[in-house]
Protein backbone atom coordinates (compact mmCIF):
# COMPACT_ATOMS: atom_id res chain seq x y z
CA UNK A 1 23.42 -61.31 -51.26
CA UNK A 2 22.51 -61.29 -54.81
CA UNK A 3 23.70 -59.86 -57.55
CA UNK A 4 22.26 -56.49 -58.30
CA UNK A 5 22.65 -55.76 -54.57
CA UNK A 6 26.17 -56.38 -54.52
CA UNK A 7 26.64 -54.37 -57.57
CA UNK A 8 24.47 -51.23 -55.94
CA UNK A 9 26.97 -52.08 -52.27
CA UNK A 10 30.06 -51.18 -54.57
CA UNK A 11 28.82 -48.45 -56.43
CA UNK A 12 27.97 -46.47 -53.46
CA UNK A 13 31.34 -47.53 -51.83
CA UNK A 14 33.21 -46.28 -54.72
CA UNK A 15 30.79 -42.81 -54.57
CA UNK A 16 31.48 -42.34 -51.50
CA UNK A 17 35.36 -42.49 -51.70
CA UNK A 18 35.26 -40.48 -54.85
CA UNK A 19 32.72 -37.89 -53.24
CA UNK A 20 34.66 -37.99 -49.71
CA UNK A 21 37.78 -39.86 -49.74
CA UNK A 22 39.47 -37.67 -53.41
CA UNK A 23 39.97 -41.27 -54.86
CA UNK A 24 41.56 -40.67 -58.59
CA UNK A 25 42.92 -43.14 -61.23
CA UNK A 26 45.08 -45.30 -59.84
CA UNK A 27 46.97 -45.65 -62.73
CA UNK A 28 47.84 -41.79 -63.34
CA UNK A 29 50.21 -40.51 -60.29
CA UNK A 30 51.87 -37.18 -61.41
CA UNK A 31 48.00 -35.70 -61.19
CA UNK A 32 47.51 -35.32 -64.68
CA UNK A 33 44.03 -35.92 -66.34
CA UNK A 34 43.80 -40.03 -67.22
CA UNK A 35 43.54 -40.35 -71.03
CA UNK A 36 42.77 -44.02 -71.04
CA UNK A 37 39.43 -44.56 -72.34
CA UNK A 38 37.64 -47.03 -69.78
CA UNK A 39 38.67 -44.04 -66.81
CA UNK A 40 37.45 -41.50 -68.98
CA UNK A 41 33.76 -43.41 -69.80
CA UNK A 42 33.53 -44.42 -66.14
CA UNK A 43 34.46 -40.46 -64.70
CA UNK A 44 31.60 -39.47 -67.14
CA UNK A 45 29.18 -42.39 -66.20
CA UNK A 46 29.89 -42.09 -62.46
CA UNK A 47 30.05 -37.56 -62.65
CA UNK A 48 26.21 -38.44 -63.78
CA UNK A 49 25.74 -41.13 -60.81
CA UNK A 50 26.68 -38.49 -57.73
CA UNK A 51 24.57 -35.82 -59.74
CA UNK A 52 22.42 -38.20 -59.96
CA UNK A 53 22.01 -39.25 -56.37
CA UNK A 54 22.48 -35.86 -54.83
CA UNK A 55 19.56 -34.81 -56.73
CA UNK A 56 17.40 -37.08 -55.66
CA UNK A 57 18.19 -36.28 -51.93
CA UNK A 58 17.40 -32.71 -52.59
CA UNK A 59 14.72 -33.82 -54.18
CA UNK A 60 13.34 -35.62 -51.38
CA UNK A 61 14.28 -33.01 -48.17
CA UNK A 62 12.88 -30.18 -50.48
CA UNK A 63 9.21 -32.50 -50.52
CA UNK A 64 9.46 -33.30 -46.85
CA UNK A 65 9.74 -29.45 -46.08
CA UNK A 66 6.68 -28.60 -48.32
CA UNK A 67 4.96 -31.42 -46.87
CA UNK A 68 6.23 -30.30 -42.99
CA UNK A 69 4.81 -26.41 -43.84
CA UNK A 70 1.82 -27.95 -45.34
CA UNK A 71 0.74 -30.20 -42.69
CA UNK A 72 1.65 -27.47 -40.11
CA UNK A 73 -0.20 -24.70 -41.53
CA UNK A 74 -3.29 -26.80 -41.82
CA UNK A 75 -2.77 -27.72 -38.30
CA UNK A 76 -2.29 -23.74 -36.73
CA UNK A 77 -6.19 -23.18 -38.38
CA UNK A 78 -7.52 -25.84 -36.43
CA UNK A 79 -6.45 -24.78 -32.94
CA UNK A 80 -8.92 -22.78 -31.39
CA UNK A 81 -8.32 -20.06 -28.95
CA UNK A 82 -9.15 -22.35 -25.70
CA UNK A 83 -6.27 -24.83 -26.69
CA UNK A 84 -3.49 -22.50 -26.47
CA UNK A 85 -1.61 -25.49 -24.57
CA UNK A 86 -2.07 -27.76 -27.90
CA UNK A 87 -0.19 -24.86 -30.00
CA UNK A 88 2.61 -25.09 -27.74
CA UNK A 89 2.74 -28.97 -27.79
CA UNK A 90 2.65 -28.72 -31.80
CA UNK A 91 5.41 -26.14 -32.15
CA UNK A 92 8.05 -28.42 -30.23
CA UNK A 93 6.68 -31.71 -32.13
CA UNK A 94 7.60 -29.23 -35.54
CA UNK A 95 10.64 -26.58 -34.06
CA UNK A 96 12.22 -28.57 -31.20
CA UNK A 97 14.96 -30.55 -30.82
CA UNK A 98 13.54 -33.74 -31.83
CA UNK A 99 10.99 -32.27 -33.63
CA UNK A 100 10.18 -32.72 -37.32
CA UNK A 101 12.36 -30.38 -39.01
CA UNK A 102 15.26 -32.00 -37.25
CA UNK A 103 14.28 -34.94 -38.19
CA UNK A 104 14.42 -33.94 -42.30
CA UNK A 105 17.87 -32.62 -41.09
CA UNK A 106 19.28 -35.48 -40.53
CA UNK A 107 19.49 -36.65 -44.39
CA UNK A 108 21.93 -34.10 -44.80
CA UNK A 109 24.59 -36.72 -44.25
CA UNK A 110 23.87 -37.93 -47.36
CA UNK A 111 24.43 -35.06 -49.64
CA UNK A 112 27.76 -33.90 -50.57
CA UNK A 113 29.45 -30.72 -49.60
CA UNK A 114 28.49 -28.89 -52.16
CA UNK A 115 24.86 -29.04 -52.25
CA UNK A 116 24.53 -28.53 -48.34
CA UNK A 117 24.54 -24.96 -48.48
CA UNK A 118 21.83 -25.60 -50.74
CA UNK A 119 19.86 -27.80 -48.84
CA UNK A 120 20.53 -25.56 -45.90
CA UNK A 121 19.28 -23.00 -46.99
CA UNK A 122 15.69 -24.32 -48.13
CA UNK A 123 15.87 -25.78 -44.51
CA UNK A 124 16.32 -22.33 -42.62
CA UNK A 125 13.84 -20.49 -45.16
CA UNK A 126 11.58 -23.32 -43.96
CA UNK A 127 11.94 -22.69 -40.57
CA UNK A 128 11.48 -19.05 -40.44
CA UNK A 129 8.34 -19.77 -42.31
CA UNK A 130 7.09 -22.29 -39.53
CA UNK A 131 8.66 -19.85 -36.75
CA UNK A 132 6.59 -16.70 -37.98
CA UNK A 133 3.33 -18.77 -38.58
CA UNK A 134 3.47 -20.16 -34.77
CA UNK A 135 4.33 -16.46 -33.76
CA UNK A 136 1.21 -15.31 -36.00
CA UNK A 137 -1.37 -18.15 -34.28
CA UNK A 138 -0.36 -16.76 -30.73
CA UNK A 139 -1.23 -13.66 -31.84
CA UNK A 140 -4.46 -14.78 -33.34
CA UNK A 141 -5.59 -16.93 -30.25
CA UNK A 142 -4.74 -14.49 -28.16
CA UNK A 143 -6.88 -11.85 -30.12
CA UNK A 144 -10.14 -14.14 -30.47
CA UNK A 145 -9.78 -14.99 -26.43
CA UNK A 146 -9.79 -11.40 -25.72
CA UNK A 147 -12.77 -10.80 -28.01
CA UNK A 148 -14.20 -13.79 -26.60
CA UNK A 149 -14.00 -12.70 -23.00
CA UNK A 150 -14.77 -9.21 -23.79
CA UNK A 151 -18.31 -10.58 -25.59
CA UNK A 152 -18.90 -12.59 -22.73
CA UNK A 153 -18.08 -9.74 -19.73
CA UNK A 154 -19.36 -7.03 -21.44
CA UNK A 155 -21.72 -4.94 -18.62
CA UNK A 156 -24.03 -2.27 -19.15
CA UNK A 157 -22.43 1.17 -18.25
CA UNK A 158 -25.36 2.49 -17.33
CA UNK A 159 -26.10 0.49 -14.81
CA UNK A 160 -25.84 2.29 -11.08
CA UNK A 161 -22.88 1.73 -9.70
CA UNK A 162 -22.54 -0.41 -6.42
CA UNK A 163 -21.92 1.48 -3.53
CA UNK A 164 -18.06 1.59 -1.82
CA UNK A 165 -18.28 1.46 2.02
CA UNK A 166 -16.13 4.14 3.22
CA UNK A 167 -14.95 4.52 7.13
CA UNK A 168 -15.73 7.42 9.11
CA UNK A 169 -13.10 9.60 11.22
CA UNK A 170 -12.59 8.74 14.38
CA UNK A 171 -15.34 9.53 16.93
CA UNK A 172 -12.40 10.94 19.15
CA UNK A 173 -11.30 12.88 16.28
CA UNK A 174 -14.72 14.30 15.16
CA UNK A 175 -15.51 15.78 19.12
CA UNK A 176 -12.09 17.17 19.22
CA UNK A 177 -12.76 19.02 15.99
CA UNK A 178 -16.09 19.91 17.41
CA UNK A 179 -15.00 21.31 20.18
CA UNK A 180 -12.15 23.21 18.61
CA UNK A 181 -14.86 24.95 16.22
CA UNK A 182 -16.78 26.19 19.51
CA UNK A 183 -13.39 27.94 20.44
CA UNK A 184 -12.65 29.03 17.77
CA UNK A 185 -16.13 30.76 16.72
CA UNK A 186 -15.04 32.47 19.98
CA UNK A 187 -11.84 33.87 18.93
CA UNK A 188 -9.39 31.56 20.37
CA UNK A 189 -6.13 30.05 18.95
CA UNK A 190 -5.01 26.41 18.62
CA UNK A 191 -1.60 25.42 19.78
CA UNK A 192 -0.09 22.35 19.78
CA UNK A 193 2.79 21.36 21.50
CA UNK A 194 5.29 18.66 22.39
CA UNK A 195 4.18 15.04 23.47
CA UNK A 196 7.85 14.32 24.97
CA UNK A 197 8.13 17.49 27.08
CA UNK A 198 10.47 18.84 30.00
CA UNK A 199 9.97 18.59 33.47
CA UNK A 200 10.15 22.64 34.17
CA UNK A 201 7.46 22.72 31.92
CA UNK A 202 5.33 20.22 32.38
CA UNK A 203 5.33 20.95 36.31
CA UNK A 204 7.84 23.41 37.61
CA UNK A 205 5.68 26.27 35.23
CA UNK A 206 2.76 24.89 36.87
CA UNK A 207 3.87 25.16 40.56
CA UNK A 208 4.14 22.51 40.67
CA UNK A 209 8.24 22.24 42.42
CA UNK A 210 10.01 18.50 42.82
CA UNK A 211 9.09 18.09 45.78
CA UNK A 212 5.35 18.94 45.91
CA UNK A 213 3.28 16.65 46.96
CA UNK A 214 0.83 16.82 44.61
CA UNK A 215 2.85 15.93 41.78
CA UNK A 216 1.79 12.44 43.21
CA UNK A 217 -2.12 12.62 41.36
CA UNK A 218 -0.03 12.98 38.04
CA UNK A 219 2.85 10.31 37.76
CA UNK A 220 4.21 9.99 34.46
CA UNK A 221 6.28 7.95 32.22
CA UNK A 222 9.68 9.41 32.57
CA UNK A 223 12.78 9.03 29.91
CA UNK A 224 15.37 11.01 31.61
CA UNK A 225 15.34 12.43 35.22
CA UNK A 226 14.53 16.11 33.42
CA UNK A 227 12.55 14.52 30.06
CA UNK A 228 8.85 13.45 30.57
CA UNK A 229 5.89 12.44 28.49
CA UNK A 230 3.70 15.32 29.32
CA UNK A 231 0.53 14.51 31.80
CA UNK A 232 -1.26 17.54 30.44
CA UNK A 233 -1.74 19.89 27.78
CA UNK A 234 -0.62 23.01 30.03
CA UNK A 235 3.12 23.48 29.18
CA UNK A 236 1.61 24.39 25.46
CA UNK A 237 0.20 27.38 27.81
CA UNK A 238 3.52 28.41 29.48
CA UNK A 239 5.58 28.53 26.13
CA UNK A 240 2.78 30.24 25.01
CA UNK A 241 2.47 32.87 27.49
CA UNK A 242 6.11 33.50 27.50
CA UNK A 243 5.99 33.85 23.60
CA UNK A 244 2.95 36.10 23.97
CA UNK A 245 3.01 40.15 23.24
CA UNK A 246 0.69 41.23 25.89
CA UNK A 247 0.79 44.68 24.42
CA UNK A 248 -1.37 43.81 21.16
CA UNK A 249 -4.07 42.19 23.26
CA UNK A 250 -5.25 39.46 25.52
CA UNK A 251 -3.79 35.80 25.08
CA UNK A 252 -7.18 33.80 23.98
CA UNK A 253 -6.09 29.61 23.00
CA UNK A 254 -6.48 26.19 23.69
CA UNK A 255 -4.21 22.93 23.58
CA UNK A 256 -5.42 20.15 22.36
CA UNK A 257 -3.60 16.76 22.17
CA UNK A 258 -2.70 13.38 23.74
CA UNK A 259 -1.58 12.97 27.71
CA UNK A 260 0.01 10.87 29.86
CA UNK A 261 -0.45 8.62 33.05
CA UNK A 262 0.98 5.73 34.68
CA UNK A 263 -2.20 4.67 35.20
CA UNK A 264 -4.04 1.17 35.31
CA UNK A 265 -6.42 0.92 32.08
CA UNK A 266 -10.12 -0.10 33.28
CA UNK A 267 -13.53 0.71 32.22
CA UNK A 268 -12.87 4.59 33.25
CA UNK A 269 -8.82 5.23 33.15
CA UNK A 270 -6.24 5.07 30.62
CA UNK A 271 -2.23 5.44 30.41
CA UNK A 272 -3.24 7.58 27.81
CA UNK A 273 -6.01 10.09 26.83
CA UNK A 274 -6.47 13.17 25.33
CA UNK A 275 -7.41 16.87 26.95
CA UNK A 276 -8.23 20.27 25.77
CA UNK A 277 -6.91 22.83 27.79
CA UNK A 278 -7.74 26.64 27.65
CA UNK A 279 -6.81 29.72 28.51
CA UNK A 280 -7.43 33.43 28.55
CA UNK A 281 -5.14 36.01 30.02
CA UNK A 282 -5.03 39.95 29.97
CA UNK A 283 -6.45 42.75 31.73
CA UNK A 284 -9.13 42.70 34.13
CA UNK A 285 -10.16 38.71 33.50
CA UNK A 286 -12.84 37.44 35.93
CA UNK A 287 -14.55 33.90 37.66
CA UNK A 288 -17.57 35.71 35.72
CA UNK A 289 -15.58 35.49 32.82
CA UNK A 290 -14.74 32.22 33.44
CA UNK A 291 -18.09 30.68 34.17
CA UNK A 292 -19.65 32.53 31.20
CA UNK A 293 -17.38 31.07 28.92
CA UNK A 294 -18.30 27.82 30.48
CA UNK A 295 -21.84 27.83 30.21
CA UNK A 296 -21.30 28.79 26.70
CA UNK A 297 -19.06 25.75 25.90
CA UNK A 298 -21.82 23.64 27.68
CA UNK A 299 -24.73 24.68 25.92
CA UNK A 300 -23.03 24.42 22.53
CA UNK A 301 -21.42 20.91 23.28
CA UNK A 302 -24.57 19.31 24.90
CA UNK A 303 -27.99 21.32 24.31
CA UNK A 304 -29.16 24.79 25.27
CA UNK A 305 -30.76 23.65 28.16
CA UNK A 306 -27.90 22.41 29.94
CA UNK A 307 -26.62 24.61 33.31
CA UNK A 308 -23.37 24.66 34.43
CA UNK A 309 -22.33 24.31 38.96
CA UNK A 310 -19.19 25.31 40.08
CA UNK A 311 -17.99 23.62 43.14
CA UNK A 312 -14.99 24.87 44.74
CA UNK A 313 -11.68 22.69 44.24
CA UNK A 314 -7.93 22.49 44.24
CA UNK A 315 -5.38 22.70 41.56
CA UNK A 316 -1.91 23.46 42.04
CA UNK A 317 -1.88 26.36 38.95
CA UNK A 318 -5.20 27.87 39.45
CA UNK A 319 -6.69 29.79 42.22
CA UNK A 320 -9.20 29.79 43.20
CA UNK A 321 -9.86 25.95 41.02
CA UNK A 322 -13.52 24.82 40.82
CA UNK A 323 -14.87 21.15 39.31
CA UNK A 324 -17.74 21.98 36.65
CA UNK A 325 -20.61 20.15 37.02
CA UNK A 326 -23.49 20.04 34.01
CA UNK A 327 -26.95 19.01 34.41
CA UNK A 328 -27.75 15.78 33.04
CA UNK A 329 -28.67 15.26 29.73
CA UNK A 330 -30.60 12.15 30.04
CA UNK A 331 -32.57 12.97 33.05
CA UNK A 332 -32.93 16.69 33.02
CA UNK A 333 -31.78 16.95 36.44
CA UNK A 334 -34.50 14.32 38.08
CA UNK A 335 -31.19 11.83 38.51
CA UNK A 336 -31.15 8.49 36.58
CA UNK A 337 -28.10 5.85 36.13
CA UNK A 338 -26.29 8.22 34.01
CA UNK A 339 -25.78 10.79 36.60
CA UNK A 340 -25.86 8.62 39.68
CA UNK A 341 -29.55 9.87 40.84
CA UNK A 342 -27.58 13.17 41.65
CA UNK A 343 -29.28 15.41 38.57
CA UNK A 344 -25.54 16.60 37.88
CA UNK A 345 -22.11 15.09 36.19
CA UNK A 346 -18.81 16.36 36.39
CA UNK A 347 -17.21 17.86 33.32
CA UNK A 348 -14.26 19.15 33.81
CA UNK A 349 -11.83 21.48 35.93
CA UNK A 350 -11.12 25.21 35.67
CA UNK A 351 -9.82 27.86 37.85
CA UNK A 352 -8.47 31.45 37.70
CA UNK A 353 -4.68 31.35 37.09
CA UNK A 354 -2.20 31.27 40.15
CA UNK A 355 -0.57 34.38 40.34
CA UNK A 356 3.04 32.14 40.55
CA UNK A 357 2.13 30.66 37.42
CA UNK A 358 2.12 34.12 35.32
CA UNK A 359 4.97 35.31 37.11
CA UNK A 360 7.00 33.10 35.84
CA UNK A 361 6.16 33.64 32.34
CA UNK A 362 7.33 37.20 33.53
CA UNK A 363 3.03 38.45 33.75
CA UNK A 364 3.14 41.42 36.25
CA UNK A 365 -0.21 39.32 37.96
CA UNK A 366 -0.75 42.47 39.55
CA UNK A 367 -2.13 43.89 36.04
CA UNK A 368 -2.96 41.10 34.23
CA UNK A 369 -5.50 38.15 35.25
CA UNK A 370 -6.35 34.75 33.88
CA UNK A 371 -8.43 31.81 33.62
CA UNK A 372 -7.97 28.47 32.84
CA UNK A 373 -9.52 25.00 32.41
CA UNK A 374 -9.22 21.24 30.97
CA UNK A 375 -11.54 18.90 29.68
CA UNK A 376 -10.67 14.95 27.96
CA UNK A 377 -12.30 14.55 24.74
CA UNK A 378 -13.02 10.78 26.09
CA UNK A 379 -15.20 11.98 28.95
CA UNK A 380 -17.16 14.33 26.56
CA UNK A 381 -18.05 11.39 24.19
CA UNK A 382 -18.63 8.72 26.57
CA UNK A 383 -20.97 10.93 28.12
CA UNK A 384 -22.73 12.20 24.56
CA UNK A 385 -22.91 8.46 22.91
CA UNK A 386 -23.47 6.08 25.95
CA UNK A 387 -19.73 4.34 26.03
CA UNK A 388 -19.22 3.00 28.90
CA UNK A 389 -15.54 1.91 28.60
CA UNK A 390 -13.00 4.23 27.57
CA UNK A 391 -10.51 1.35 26.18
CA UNK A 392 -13.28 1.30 23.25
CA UNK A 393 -11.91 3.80 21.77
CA UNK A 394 -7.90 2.27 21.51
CA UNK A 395 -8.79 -1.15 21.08
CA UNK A 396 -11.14 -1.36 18.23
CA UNK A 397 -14.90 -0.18 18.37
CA UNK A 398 -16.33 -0.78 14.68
CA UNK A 399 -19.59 -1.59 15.00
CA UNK A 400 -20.56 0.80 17.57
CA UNK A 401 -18.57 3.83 15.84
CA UNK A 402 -20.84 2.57 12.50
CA UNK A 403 -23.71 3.36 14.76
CA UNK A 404 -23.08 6.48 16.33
CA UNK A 405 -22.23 7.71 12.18
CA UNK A 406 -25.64 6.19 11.57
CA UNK A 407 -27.65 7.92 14.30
């Protein structure tokens, strides 16, 4: 080791014990000032040397921060708005935990206690310098990529707009409603009722008693011995006739809504379904009522050339019960597939009320009359649009329902 460098090894030793260590004169030891002349030239000489030396440390951090914001600055106007990834990558190389600023922080070891505050605080103004500029070039980028995408998407308002496929009700739905216009053009109610239902209404009211045989054609889905899902629309009738104030006028309505079978599903039955039911009761109600109506309802629901035939029929709550017959649509009555070369298809059942039946809404049947009958919105569109299997309408029928809206 030569010379000089062992002379520039001691100094610093002795700095730092003076600087860290409180070293003082040996020679002094009740803590007075020394007065001797070689300590007081080498306090002065070596006050200068830490002065000296911390100085030049500040110095140096203070040029490696201006250089740090320098270099950093000039780097945040280079990144364009695609390289948002390259901003992130340069504010942990700068701000992170072994980024550049640390770095610089680390020479703080070197600089006595009271010039770290100092130092420190050139460091932190440093960083919130670097810290807003990064938060400003987000900002920026994120501006220009806006702008960018907004110059690049922009669309001409005035431009027609493309069309939104919408769906179409239901084609169940839309003859139901139909139908429920007709009736009630004609001055007729509609009542809705209960899907779960009781088993006086649903056939007791209908006399139809427990142990009737005919209760048979109409097996249900039962919950409780006495709680049913209904198998028709007519207990909406028998609450309604026993709710009815026969003095203001005749009881005109219809029920529509979903029924009930245990039935096996094929091309032309279903566990479930829906019917319409009507009926009219009051004074002096006739089969010529009855088939009038019906040949209205006809006409209105499948042409004005349509006729109506009545062929006699049972029912357990109507009586005398008929089956309605309409002339065929497709054919005109020459007989095709449609109506099975017959000219003629069945439509639906009707009747005049039993005179049980209005009893036991309390009706005195020997002043008041009725009619009745029940139609499925299934058979009415199957027969109108050409379906030939009712489980199209539960289990999905799309592309035909598009068509039928079409035609």
């Amino acid at each position: 080791m030569t010379e000089s460098s062992l002379y520039e090894s001691w100094v610093n030793s002795l700095a730092y014990g003076f600087r860290n260590k409180g070293l003082t004169c040996q020679i002094k030891t009740d803590g007075t000032a020394c007065q001797r002349s070689e300590c007081g030239v080498f306090g002065m000489w070596f006050s200068f040397y830490l002065r000296e030396t911390d100085g030049g440390i500040m110095s140096t951090i203070e040029e490696q921060l201006k250089a740090l914001r320098e270099e950093t600055l000039a780097s945040l106007k280079q990144i364009s708005a695609e390289n948002k990834k390259e901003l992130q990558e340069l504010r942990v190389s700068v701000l992170g935990k072994k980024g550049s600023l640390t770095e610089i922080l680390k020479g703080m070891k070197d600089v006595s206690a009271e010039m770290r505050p100092v130092i420190g605080k050139h460091v932190n103004e440093a960083r919130d310098v670097l810290t807003a500029a990064f938060e400003e070039s987000a900002k920026l980028l994120e501006e220009k990529k806006v702008e960018a995408q907004l110059a690049s998407e922009s669309i001409d308002v005035t431009l027609p707009g493309r069309p939104v496929a919408t769906g179409h009700r239901h084609i169940l739905t839309q003859t139901s409603e139909e139908i429920e216009d007709i009736f009630i053009g004609m001055g007729y109610q509609v009542v809705d009722g209960f899907e779960v239902e009781q088993d006086y209404y649903n056939f007791e009211r209908m006399n139809l008693p427990k142990d009737h045989p005919a209760r048979d054609m109409q097996d249900t889905f039962y919950i409780t011995e006495e709680i049913l899902l209904r198998t028709h629309t007519s207990p909406v009738q028998a609450r309604a006739m026993d709710a009815h104030d026969f003095s203001k006028g005749p009881l005109k309505m219809i029920s529509p809504g979903r029924v009930f079978r245990r039935d096996t599903d094929d091309a032309t039955h279903s566990h479930q379904f829906h019917q319409i039911e009507g009926l009219v009761v009051g004074k002096n109600i006739s089969m010529a009522d009855l088939q009038g109506t019906l040949q209205l309802i006809v006409q209105k629901m499948f042409g004005e050339e349509r006729q109506i035939r009545l062929r006699p029929s049972y029912f357990p709550f109507t009586e005398p019960s008929v089956e309605v017959d309409v002339s065929c649509f497709k054919c005109g009555g020459a007989g095709c597939n449609v109506c099975k070369k017959t000219g003629w298809i069945e439509i639906m059942g009707a009747g005049m009320v039993h005179p049980r039946v209005l009893e036991m809404s309390g009706i005195d049947a020997t002043v008041y009359s009725g009619f009745a009958f029940g139609l499925g919105q299934e058979r009415v569109a199957m027969l109108r649009y050409g379906i030939n299997d009712i489980r199209g309408f539960y289990q999905g029928m799309s592309t035909s329902q598009n068509s039928l809206n079409n035609d």
